[in-house]
Protein backbone atom coordinates (compact mmCIF):
# COMPACT_ATOMS: atom_id res chain seq x y z
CA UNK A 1 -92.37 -63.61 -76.57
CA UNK A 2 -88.76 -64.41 -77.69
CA UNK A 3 -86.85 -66.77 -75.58
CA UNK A 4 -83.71 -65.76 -74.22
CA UNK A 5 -80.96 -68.18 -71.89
CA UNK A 6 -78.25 -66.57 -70.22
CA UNK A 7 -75.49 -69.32 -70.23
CA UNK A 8 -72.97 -69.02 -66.84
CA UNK A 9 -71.54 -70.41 -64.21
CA UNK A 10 -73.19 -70.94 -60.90
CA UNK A 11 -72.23 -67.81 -58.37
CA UNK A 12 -73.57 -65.29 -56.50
CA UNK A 13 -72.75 -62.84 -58.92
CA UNK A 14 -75.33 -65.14 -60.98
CA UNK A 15 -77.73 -65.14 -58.63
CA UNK A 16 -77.43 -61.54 -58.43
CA UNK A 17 -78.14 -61.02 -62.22
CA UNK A 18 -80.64 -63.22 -62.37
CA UNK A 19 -82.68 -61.32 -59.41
CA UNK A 20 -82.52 -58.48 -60.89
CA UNK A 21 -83.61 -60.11 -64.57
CA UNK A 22 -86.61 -61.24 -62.44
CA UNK A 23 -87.09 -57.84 -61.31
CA UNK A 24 -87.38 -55.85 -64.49
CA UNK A 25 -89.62 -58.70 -65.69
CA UNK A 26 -92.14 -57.83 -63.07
CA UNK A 27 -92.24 -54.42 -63.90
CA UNK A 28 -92.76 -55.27 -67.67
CA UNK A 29 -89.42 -53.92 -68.72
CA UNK A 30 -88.06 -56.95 -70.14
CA UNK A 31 -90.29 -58.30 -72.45
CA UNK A 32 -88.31 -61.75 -72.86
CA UNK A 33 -88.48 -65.04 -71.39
CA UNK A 34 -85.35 -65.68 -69.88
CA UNK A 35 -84.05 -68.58 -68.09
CA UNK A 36 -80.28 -69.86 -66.76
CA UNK A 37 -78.54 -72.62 -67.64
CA UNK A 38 -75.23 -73.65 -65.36
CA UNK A 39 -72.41 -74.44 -67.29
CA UNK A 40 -71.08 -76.91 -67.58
CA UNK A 41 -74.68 -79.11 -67.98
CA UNK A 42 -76.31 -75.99 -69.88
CA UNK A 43 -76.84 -78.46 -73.06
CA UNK A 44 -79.68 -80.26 -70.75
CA UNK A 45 -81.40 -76.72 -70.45
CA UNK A 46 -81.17 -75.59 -74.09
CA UNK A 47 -82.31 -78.76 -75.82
CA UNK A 48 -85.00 -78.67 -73.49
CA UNK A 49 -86.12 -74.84 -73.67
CA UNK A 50 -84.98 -74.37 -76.99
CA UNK A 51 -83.82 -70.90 -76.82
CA UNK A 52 -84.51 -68.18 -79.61
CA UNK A 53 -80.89 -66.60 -78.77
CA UNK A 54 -78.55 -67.33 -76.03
CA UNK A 55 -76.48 -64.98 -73.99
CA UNK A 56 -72.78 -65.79 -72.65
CA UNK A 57 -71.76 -64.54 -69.17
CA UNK A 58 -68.29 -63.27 -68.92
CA UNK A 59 -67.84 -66.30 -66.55
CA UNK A 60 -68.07 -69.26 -69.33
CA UNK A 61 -65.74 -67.22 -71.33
CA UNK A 62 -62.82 -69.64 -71.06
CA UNK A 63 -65.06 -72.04 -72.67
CA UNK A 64 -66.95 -69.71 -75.32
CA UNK A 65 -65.38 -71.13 -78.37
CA UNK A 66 -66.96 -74.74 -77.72
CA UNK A 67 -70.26 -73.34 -76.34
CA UNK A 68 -70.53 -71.44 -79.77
CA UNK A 69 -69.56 -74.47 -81.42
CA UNK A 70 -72.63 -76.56 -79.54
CA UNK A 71 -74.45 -74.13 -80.20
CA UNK A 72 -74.38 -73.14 -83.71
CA UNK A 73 -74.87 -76.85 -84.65
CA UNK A 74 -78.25 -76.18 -83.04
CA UNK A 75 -78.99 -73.25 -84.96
CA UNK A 76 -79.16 -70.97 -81.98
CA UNK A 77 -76.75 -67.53 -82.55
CA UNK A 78 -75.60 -66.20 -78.89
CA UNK A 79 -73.46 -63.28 -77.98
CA UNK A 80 -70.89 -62.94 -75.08
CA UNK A 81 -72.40 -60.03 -72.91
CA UNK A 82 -69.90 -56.84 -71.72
CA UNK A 83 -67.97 -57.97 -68.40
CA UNK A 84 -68.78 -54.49 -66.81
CA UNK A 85 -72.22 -54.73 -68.03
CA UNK A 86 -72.41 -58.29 -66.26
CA UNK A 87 -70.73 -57.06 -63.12
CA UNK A 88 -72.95 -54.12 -62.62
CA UNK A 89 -76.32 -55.75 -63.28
CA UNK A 90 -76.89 -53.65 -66.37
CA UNK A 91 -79.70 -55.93 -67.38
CA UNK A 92 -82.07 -53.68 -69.74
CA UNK A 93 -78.59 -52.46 -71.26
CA UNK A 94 -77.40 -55.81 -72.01
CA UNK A 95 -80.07 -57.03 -73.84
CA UNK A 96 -80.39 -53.86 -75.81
CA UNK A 97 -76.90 -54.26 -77.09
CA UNK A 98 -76.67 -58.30 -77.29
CA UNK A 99 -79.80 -59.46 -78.57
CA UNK A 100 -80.25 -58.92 -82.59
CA UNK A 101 -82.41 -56.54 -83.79
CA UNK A 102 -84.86 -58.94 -85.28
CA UNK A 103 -85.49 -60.68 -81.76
CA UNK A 104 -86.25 -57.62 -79.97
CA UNK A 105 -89.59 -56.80 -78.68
C-alpha cells in the first residue's frame, strides 16, 4: 500500500480532514496509508515515514516553494491539493486528482 503524508498546519480544519481521511479508510475507500505531518517540524515525520508522495494543504502554501525544495532533495514529488477541495473535506476527490497515476491503487 502506497504511502501518502498530507503536509499542513495544525487546525481544526486539519483535524477535520484528517477524521474524515480516517473515515473512508475504514470503509476501504482509501486504499493509502496516510499520515500528517505539522508544519513547520513535518521534516521529523517524513524522514521518519518516508512517504511515497506527499500532499500540500492549502494552509502551508505560503511556504510551498521551500517544502518542495526539502522535498525534492529527498526524492519525494508532492502536489498542493485544491483549497475548495481542502475546505470541503473532498477526500476521495483529492487524492484522485493529486496523487500520480502510477501511485494509485
Amino acid at each position: 500500500m502506497k504511502k501518502i503524508l498530507l503536509i499542513s498546519r495544525e487546525s481544526l480544519q486539519t483535524e477535520r480532514f484528517m477524521r474524515h481521511v480516517r473515515d473512508h479508510q475504514a470503509k476501504n475507500e482509501l486504499n493509502y496509508e496516510v499520515e500528517i505531518a505539522y508544519y513547520p517540524k513535518h521534516l521529523i515525520t517524513v524522514d521518519a515515514w518516508k512517504p511515497d508522495f506527499v500532499l500540500l494543504s492549502t494552509e502551508v502554501i505560503v511556504w510551498k516553494p521551500d517544502i518542495e525544495k526539502e522535498l525534492k532533495e529527498r526524492g519525494i514529488g508532492c502536489a498542493l491539493v485544491k483549497g475548495s477541495h481542502y475546505g470541503t473535506a473532498q477526500v476521495l476527490r483529492i487524492f484522485q486528482d493529486s496523487v500520480p497515476k502510477e501511485l494509485q491503487p
